[in-house]
Protein backbone atom coordinates (compact mmCIF):
# COMPACT_ATOMS: atom_id res chain seq x y z
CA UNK A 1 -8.83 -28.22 36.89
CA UNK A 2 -7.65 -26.06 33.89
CA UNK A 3 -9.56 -27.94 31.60
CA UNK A 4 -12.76 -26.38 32.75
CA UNK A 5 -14.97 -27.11 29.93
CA UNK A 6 -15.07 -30.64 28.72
CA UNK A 7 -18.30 -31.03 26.66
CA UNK A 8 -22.38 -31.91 28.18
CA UNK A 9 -21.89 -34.56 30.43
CA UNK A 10 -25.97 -34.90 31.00
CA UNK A 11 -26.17 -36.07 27.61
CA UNK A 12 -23.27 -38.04 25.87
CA UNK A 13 -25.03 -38.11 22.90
CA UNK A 14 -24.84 -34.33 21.87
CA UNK A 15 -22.12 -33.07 19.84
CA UNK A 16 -19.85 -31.81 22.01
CA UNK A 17 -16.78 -29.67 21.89
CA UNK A 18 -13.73 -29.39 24.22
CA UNK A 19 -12.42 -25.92 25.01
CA UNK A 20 -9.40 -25.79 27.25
CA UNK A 21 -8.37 -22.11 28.64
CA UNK A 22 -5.51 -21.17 31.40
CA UNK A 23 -7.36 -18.70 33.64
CA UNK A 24 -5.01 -18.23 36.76
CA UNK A 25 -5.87 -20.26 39.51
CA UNK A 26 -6.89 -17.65 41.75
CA UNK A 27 -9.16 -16.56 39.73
CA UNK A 28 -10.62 -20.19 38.83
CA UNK A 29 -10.72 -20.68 42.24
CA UNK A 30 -12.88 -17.46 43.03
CA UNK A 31 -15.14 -18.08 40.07
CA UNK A 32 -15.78 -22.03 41.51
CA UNK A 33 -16.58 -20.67 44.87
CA UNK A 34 -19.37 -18.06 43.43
CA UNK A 35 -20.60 -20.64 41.49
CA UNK A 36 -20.67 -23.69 43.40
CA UNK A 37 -22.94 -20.69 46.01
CA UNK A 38 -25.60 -20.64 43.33
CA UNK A 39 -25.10 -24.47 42.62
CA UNK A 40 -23.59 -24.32 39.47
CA UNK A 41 -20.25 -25.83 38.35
CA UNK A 42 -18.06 -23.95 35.90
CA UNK A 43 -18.41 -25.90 32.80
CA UNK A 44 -22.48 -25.69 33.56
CA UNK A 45 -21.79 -21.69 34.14
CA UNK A 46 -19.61 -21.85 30.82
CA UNK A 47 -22.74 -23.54 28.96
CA UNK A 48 -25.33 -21.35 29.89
CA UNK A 49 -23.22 -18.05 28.78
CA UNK A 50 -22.49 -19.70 25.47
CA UNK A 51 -26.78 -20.47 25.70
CA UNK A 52 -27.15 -16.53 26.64
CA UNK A 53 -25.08 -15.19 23.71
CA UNK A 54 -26.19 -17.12 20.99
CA UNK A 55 -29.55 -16.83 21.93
CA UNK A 56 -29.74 -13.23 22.56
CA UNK A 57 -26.98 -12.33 20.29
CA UNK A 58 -25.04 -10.16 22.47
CA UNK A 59 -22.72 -10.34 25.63
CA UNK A 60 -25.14 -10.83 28.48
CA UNK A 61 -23.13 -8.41 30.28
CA UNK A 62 -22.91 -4.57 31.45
CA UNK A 63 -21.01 -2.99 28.75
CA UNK A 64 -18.51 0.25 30.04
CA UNK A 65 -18.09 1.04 26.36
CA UNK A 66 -20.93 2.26 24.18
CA UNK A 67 -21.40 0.58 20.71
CA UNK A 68 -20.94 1.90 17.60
CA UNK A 69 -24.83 2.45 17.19
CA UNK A 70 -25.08 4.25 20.76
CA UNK A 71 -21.84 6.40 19.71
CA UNK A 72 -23.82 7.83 16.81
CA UNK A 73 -26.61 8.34 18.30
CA UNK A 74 -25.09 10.18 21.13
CA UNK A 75 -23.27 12.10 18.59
CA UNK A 76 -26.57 12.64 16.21
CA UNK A 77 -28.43 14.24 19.77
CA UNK A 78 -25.59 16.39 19.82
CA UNK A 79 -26.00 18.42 16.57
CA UNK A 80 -28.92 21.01 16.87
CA UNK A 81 -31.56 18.98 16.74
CA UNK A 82 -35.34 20.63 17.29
CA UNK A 83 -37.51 19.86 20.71
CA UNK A 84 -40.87 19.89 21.18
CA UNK A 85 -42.98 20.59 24.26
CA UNK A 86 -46.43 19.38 22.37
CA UNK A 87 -48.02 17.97 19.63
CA UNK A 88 -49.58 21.21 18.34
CA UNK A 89 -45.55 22.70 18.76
CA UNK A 90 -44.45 19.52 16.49
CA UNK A 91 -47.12 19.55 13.73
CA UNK A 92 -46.59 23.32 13.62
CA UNK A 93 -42.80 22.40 12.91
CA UNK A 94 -43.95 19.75 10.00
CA UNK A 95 -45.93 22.00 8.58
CA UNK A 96 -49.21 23.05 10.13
CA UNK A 97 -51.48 23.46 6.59
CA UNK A 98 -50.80 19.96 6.22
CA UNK A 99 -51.32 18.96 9.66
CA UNK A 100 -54.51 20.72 9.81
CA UNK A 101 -55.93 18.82 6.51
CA UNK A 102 -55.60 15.29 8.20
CA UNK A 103 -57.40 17.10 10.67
CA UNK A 104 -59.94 18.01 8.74
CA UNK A 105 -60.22 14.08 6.98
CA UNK A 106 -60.62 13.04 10.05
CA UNK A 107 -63.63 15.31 10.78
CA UNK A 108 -64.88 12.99 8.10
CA UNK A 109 -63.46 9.51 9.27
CA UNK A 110 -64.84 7.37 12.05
CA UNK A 111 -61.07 6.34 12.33
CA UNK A 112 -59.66 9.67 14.73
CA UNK A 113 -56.12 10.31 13.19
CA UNK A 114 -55.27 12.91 15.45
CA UNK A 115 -56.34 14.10 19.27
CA UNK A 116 -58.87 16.11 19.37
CA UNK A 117 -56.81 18.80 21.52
CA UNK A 118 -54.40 18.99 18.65
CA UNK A 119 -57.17 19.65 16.00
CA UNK A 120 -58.80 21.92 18.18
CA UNK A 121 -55.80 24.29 18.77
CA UNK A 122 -55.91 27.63 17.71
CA UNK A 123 -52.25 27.54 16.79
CA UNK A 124 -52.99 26.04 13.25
CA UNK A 125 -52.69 28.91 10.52
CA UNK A 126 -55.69 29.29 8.47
């Protein structure tokens, strides 16, 4: 029973590899009984996790610990970072002259670049 994975038995033909592991036996045990509920045996359940990580290309599985990537952007919302309640409050932030020209061009355009509410505002300095 320890040798839980021994290769695609549906299909001698594929290349195959075996992988042997000691997991204790309770917890083999355990696992085959969870498994064998959803009709699956372990090496199947091993081959379809192998299928899920290199197809997804990550564990298929709740992670407790944040990435790297998360960590920085957890730290990056951290620093004083501005917030906006609108549109008009953000363009005003970016610079409302040049917010208010692609307003204007699209006065001109049949392509609408920007809301109409934000181009109407009477925030924009003139």
């Amino acid at each position: 029973m320890n040798n839980i994975a021994d290769g695609n038995k549906e299909n001698e033909n594929a290349d195959m590899t075996t992988i042997h592991i000691d997991p204790e036996d309770t917890l083999l045990r355990r696992a085959d009984v969870v498994l064998s509920e959803q009709g699956l045996s372990i090496p199947q359940a091993i081959r379809q996790w192998l299928s899920l990580i290199a197809g997804r290309e990550f564990l298929p599985i709740e992670q407790r610990q944040p990435n790297r990537t998360t960590l920085d952007a957890m730290q990056e919302r951290d620093e004083d970072l501005p917030s906006f309640t609108s549109t008009t409050e953000l363009m005003m932030y970016l610079g409302g002259n040049a917010a208010l020209g692609l307003c204007e061009q699209s006065k001109n355009s049949s392509y609408q670049q920007w809301p109409p509410h934000v181009c109407r505002s009477e925030a924009w300095p003139r």
